[in-house]
PDB file of N, CA and C in Angstrom:
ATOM      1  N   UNK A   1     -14.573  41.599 -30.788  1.00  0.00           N
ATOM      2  CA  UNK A   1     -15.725  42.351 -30.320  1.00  0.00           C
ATOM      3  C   UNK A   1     -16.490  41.568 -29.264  1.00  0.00           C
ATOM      4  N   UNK A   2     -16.601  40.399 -28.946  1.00  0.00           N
ATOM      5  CA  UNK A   2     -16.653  39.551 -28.438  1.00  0.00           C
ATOM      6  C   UNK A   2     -16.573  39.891 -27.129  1.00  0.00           C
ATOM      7  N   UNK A   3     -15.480  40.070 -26.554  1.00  0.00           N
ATOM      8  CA  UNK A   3     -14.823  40.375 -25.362  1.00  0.00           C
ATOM      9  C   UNK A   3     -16.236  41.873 -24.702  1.00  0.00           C
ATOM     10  N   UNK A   4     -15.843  43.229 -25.664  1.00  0.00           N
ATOM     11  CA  UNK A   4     -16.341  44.385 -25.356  1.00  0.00           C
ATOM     12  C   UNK A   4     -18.102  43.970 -25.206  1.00  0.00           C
ATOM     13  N   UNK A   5     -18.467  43.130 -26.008  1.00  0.00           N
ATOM     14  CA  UNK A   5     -20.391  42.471 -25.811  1.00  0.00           C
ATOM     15  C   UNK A   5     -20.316  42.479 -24.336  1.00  0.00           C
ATOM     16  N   UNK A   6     -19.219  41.609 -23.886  1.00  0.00           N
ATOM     17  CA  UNK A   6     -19.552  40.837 -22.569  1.00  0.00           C
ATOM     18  C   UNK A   6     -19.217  41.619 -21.642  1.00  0.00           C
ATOM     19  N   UNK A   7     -18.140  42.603 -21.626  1.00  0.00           N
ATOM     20  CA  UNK A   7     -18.113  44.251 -20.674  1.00  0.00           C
ATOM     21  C   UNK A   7     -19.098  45.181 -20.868  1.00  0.00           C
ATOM     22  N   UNK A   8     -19.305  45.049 -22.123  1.00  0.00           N
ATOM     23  CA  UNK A   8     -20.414  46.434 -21.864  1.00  0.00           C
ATOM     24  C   UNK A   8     -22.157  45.591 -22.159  1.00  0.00           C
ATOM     25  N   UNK A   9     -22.378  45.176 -20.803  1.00  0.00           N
ATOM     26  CA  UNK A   9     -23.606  44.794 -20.645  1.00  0.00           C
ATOM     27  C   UNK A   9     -24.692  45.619 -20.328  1.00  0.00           C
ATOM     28  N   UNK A  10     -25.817  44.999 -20.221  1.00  0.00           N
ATOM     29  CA  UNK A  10     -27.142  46.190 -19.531  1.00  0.00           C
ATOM     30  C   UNK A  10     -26.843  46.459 -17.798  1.00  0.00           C
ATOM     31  N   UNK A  11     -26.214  45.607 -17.641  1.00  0.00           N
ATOM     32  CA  UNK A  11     -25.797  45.854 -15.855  1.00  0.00           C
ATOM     33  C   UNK A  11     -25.167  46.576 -15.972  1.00  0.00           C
ATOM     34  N   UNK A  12     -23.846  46.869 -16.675  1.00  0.00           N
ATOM     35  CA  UNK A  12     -22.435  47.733 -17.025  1.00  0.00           C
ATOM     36  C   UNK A  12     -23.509  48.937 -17.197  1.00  0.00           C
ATOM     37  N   UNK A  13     -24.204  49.037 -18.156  1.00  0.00           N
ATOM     38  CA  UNK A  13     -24.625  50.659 -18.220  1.00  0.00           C
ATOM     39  C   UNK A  13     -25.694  51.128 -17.196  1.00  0.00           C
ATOM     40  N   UNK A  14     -26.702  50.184 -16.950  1.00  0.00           N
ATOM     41  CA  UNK A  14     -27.658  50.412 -15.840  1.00  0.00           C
ATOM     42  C   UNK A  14     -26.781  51.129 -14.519  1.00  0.00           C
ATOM     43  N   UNK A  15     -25.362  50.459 -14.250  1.00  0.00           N
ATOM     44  CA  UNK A  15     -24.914  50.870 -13.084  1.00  0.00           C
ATOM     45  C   UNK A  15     -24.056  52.139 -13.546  1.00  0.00           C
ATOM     46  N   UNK A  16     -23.486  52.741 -14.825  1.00  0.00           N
ATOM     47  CA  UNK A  16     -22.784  53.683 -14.820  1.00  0.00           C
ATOM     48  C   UNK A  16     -24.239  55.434 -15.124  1.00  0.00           C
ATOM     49  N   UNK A  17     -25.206  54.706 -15.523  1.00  0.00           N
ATOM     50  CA  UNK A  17     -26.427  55.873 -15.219  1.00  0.00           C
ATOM     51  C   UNK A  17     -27.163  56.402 -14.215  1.00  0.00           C
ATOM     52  N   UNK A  18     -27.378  55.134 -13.368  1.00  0.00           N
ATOM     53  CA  UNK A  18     -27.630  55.377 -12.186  1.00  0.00           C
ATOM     54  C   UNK A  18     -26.651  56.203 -11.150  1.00  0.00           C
ATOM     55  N   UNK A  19     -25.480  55.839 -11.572  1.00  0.00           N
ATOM     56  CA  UNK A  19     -24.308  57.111 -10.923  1.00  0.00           C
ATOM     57  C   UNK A  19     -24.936  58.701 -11.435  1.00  0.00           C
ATOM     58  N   UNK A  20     -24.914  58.503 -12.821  1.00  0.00           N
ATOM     59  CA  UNK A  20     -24.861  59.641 -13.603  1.00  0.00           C
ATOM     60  C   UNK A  20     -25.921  60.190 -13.141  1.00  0.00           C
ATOM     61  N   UNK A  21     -27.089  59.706 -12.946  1.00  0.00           N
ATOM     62  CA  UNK A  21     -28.262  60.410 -13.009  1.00  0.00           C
ATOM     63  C   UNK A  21     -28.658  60.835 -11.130  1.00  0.00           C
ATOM     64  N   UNK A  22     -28.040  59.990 -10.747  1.00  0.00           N
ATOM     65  CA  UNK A  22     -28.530  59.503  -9.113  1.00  0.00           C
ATOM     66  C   UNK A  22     -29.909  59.348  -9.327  1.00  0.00           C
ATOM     67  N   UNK A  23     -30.544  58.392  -9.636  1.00  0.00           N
ATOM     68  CA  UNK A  23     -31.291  57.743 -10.037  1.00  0.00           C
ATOM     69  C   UNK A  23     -31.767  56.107 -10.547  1.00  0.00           C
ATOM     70  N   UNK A  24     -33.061  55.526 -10.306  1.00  0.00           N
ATOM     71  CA  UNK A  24     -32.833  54.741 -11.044  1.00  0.00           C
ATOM     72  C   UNK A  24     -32.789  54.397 -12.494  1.00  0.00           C
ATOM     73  N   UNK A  25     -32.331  53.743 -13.129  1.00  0.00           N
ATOM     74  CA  UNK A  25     -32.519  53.657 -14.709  1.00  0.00           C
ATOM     75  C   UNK A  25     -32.534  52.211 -15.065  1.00  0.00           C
ATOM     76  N   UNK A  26     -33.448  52.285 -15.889  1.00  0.00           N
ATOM     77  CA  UNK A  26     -33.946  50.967 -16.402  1.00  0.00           C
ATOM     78  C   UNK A  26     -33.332  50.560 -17.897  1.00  0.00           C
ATOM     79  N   UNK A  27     -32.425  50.087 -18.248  1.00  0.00           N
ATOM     80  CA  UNK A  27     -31.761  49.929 -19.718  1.00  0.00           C
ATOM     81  C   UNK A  27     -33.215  48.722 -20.316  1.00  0.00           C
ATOM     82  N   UNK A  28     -33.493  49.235 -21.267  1.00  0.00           N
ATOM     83  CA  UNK A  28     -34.478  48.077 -21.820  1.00  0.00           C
ATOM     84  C   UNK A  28     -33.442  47.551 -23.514  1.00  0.00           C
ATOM     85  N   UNK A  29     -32.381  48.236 -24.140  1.00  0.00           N
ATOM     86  CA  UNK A  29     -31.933  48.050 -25.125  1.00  0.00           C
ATOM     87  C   UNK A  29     -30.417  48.281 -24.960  1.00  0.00           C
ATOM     88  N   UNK A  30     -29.275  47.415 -25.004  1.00  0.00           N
ATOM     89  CA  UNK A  30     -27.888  47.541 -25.841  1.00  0.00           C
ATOM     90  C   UNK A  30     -27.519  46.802 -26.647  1.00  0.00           C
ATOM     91  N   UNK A  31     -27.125  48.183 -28.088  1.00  0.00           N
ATOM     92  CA  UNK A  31     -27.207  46.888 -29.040  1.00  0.00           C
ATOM     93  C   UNK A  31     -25.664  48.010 -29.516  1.00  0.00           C
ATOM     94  N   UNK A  32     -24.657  47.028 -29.515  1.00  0.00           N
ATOM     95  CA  UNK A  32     -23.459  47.298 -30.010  1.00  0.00           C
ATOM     96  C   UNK A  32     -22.996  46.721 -31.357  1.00  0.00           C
ATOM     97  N   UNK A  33     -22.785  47.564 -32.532  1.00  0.00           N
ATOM     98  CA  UNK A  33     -21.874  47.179 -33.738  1.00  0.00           C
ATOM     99  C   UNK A  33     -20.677  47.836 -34.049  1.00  0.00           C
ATOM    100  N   UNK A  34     -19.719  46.882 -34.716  1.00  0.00           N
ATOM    101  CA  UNK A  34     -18.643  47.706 -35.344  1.00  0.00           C
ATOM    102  C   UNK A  34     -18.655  48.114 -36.741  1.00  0.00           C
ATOM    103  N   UNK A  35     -17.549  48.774 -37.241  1.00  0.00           N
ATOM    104  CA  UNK A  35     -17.837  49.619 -38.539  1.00  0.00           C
ATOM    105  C   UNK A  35     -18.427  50.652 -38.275  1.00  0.00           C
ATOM    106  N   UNK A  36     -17.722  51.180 -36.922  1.00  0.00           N
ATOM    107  CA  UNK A  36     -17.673  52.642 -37.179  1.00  0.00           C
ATOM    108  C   UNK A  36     -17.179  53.885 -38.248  1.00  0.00           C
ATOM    109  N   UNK A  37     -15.934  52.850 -38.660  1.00  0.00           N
ATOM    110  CA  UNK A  37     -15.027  53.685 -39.769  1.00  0.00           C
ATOM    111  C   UNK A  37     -14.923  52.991 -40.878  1.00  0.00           C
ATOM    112  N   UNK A  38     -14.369  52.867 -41.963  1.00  0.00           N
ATOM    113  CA  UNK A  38     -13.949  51.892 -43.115  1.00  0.00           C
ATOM    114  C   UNK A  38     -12.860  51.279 -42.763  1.00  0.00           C
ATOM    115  N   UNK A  39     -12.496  49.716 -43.496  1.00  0.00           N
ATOM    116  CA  UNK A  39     -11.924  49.065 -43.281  1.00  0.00           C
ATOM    117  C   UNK A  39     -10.581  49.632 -43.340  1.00  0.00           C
ATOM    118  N   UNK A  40      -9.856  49.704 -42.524  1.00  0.00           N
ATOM    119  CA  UNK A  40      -7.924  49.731 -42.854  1.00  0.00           C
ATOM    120  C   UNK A  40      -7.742  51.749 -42.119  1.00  0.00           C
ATOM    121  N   UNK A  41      -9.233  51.702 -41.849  1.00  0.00           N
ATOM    122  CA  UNK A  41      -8.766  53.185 -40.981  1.00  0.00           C
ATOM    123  C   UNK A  41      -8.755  53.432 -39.386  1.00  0.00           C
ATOM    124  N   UNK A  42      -8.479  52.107 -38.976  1.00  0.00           N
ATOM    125  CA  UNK A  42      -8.407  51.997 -37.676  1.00  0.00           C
ATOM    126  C   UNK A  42      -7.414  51.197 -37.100  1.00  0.00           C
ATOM    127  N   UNK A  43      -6.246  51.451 -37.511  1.00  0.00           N
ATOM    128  CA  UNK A  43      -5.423  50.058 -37.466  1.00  0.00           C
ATOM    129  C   UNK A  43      -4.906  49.881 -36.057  1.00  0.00           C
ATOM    130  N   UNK A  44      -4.640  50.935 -35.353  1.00  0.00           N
ATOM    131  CA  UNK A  44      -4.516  51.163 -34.040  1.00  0.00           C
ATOM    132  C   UNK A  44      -5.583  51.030 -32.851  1.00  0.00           C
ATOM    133  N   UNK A  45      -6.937  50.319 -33.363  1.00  0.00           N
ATOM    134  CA  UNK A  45      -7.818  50.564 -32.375  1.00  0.00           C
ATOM    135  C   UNK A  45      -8.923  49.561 -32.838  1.00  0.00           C
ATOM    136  N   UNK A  46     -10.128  49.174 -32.296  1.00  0.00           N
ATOM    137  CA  UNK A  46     -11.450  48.713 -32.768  1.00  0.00           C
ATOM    138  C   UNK A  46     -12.316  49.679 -32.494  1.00  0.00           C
ATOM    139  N   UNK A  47     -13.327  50.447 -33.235  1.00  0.00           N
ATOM    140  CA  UNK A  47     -14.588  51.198 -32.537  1.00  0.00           C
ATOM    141  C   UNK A  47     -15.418  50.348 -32.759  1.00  0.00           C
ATOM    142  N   UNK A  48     -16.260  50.633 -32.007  1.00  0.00           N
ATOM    143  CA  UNK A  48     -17.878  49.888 -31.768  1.00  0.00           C
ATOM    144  C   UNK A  48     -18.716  51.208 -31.819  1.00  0.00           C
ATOM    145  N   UNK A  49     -20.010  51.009 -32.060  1.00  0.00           N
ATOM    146  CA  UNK A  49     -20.986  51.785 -31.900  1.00  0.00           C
ATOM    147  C   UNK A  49     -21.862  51.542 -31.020  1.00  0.00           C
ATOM    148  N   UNK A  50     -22.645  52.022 -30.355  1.00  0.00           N
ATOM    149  CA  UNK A  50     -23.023  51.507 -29.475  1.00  0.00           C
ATOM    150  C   UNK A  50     -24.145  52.501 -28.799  1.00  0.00           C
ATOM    151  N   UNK A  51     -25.574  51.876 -28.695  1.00  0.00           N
ATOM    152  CA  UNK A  51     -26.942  52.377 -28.725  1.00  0.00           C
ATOM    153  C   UNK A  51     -27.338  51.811 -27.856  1.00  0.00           C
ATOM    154  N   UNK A  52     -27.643  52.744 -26.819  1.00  0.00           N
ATOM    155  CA  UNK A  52     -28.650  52.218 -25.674  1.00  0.00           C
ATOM    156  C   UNK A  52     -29.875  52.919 -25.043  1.00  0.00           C
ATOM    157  N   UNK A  53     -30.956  52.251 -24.889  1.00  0.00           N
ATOM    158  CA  UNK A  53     -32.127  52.844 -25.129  1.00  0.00           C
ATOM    159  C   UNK A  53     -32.594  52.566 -23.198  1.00  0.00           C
ATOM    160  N   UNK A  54     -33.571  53.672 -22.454  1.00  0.00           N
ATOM    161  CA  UNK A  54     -33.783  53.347 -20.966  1.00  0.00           C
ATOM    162  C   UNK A  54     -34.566  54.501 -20.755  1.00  0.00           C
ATOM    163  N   UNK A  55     -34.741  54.112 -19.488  1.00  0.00           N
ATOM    164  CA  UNK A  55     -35.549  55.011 -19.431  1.00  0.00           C
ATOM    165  C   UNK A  55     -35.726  55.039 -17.542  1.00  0.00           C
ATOM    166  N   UNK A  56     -36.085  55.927 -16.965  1.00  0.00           N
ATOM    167  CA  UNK A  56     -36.062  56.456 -15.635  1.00  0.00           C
ATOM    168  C   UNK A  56     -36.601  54.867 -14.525  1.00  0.00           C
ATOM    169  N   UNK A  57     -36.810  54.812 -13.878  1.00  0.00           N
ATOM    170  CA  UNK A  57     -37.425  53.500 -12.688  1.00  0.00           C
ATOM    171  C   UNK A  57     -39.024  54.112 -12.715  1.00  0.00           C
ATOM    172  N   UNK A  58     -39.457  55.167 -12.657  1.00  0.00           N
ATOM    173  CA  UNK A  58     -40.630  55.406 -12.623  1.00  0.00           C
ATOM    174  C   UNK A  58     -41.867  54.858 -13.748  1.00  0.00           C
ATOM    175  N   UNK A  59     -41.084  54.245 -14.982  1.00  0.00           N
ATOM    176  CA  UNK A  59     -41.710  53.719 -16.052  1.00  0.00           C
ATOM    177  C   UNK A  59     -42.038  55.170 -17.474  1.00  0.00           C
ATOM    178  N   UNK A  60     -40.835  56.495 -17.059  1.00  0.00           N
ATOM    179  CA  UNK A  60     -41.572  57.252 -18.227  1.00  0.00           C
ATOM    180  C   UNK A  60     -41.258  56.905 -19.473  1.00  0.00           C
ATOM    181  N   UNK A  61     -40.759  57.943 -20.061  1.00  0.00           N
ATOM    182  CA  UNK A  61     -40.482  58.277 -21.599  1.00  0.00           C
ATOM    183  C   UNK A  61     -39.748  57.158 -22.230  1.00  0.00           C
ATOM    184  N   UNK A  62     -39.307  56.615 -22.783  1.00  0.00           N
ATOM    185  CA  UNK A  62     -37.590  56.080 -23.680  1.00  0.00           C
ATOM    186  C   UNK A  62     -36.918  57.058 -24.011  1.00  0.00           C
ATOM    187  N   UNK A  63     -35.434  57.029 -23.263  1.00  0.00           N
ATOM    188  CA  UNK A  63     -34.564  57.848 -23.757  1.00  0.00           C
ATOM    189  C   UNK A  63     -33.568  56.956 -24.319  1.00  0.00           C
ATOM    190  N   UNK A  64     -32.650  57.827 -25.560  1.00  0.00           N
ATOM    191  CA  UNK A  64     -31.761  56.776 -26.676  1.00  0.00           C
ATOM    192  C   UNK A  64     -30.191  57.388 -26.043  1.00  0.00           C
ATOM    193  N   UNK A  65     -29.147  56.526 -26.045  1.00  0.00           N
ATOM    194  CA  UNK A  65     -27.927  57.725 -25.495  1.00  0.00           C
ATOM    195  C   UNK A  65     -27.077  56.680 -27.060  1.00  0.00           C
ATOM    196  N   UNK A  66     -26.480  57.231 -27.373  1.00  0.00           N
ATOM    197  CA  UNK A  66     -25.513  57.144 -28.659  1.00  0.00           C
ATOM    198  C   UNK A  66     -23.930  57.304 -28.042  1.00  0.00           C
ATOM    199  N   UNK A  67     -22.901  56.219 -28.645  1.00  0.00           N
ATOM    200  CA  UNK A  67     -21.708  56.510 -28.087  1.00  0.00           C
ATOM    201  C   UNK A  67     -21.042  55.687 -29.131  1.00  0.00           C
ATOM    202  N   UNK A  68     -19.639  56.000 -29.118  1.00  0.00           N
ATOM    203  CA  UNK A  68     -18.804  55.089 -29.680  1.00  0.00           C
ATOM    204  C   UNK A  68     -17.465  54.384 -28.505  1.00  0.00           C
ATOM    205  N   UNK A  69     -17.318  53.515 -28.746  1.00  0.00           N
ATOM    206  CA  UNK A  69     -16.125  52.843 -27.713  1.00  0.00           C
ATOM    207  C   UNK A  69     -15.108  51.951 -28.492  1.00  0.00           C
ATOM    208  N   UNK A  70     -13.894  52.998 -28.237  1.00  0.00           N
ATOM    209  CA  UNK A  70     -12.626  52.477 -28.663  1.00  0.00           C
ATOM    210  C   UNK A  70     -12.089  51.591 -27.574  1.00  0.00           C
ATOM    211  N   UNK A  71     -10.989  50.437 -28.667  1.00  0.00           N
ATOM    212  CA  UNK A  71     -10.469  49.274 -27.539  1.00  0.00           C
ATOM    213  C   UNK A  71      -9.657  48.941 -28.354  1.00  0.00           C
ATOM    214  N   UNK A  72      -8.626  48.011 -27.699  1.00  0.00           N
ATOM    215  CA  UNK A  72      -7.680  47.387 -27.964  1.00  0.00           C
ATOM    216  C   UNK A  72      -7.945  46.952 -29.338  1.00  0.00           C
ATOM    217  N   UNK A  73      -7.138  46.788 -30.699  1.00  0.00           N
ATOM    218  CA  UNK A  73      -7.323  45.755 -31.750  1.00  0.00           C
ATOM    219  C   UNK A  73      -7.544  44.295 -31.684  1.00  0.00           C
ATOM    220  N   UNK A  74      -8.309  43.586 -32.218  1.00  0.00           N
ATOM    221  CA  UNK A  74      -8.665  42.474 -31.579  1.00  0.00           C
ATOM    222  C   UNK A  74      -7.420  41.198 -32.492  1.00  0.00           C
ATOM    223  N   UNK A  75      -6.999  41.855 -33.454  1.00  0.00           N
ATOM    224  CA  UNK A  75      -5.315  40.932 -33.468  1.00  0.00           C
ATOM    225  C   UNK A  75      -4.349  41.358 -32.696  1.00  0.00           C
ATOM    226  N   UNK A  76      -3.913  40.141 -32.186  1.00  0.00           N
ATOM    227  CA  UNK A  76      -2.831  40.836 -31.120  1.00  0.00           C
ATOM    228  C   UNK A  76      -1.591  41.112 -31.210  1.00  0.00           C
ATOM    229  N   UNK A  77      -1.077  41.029 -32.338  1.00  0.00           N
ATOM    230  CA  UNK A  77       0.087  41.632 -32.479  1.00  0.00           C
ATOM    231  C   UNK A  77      -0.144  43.234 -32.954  1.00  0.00           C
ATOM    232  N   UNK A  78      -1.271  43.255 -33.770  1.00  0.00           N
ATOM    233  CA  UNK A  78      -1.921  45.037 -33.240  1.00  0.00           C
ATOM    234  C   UNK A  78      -1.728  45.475 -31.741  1.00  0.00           C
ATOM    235  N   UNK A  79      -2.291  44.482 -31.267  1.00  0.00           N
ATOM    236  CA  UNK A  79      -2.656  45.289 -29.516  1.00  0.00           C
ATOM    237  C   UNK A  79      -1.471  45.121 -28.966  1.00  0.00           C
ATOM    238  N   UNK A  80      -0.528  44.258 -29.007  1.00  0.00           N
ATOM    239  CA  UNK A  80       0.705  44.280 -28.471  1.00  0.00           C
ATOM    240  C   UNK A  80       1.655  45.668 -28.747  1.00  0.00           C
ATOM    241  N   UNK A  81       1.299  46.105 -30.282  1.00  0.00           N
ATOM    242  CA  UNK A  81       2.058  47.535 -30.207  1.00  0.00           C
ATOM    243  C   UNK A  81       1.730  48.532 -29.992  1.00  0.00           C
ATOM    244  N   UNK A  82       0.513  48.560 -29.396  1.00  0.00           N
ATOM    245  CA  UNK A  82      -0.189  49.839 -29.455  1.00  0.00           C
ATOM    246  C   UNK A  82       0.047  49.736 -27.980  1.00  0.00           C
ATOM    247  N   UNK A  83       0.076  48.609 -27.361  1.00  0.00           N
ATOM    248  CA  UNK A  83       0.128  49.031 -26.046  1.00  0.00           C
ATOM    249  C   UNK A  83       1.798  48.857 -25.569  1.00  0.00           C
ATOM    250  N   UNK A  84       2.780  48.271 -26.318  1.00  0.00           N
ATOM    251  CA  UNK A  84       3.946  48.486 -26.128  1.00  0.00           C
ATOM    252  C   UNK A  84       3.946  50.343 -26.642  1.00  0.00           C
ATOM    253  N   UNK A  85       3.807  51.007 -27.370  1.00  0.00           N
ATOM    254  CA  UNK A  85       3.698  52.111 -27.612  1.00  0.00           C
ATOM    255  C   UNK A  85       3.499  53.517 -26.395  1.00  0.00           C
ATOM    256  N   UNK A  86       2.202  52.636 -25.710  1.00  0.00           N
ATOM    257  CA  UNK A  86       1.784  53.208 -24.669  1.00  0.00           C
ATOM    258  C   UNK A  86       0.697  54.655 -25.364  1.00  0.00           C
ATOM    259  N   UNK A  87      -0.086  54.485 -26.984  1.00  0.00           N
ATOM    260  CA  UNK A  87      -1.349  55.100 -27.248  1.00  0.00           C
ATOM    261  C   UNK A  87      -2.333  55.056 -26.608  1.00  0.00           C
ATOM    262  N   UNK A  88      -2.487  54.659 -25.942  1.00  0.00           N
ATOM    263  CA  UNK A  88      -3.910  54.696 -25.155  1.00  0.00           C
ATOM    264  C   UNK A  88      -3.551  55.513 -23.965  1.00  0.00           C
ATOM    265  N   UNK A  89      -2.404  55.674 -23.255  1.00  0.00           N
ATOM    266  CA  UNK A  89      -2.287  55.834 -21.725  1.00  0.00           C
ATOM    267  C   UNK A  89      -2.054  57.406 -22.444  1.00  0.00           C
ATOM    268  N   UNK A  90      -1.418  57.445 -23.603  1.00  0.00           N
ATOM    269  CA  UNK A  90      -1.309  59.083 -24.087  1.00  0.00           C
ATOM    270  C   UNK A  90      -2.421  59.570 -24.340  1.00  0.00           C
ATOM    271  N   UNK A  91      -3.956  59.011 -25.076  1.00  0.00           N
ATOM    272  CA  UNK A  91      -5.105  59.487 -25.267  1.00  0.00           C
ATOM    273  C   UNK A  91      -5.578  59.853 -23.937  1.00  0.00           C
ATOM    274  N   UNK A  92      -5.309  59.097 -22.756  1.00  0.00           N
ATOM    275  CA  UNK A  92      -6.337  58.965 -21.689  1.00  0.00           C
ATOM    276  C   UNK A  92      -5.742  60.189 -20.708  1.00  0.00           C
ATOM    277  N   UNK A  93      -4.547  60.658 -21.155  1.00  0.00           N
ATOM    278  CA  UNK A  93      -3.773  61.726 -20.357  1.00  0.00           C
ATOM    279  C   UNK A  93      -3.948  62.804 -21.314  1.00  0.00           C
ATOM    280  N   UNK A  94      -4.337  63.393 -22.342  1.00  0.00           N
ATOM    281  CA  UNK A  94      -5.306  63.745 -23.227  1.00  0.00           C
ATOM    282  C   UNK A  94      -6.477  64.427 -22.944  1.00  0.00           C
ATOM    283  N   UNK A  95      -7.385  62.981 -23.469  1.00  0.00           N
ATOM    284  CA  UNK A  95      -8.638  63.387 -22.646  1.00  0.00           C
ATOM    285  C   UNK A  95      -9.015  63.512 -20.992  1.00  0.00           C
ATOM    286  N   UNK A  96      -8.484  62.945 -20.349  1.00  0.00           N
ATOM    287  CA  UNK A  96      -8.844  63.064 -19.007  1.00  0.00           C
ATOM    288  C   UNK A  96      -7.881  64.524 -18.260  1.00  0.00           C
ATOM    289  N   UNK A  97      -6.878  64.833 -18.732  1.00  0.00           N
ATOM    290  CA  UNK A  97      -5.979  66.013 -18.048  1.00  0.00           C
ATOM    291  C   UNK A  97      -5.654  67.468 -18.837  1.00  0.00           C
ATOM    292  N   UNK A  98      -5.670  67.399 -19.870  1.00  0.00           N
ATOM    293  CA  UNK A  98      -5.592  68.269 -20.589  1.00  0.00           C
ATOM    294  C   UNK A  98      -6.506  69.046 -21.498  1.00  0.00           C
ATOM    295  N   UNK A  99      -7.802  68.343 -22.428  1.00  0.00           N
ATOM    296  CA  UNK A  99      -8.158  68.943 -22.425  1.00  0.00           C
ATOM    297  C   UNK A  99      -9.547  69.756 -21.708  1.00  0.00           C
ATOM    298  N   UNK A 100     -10.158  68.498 -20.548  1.00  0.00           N
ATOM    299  CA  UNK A 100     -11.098  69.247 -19.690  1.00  0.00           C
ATOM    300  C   UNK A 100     -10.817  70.652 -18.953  1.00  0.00           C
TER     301      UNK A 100
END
């Protein structure tokens, strides 16, 4: 989990909202945990949870956005088969082509 802390930073999301919003956005909170699921029901994957709290450049409201983020297993002979497998490139052809 280690790894995903240090990718998904307040810069990492500050810059993917500011796309989103065309706007500025101010992240004041990311706070990422795992144990999304119970132990031994994720054997193919790690989820994280992941809460981030911001709010516009103008100084208004706090807004909260809620997400979960799947990744590689963090033993690697997990991640070695999942990605010898090629599960992820099938989820991402999935979600990104089929069912939008």
């Amino acid at each position: 989990m280690a790894l995903i802390k240090k990718l998904l930073n307040k810069g990492f999301f500050e810059s993917v909202l500011n796309r989103y919003y065309n706007q500025d956005v101010e992240i004041t909170n990311v706070h990422i945990t795992n144990g999304v699921v119970a132990a031994g029901e994720n054997f193919c994957s790690t989820l994280s949870r992941i809460k981030i709290d911001y709010s516009f450049g103008d100084g208004g409201r706090q807004h909260t956005l809620w997400m979960v983020c799947k990744s590689l297993p963090e033993d690697e002979y997990q991640a070695g088969f999942v990605k010898e497998m090629k599960m992820f490139e099938c989820e991402l052809e999935i979600y990104g082509n089929i069912i939008p």
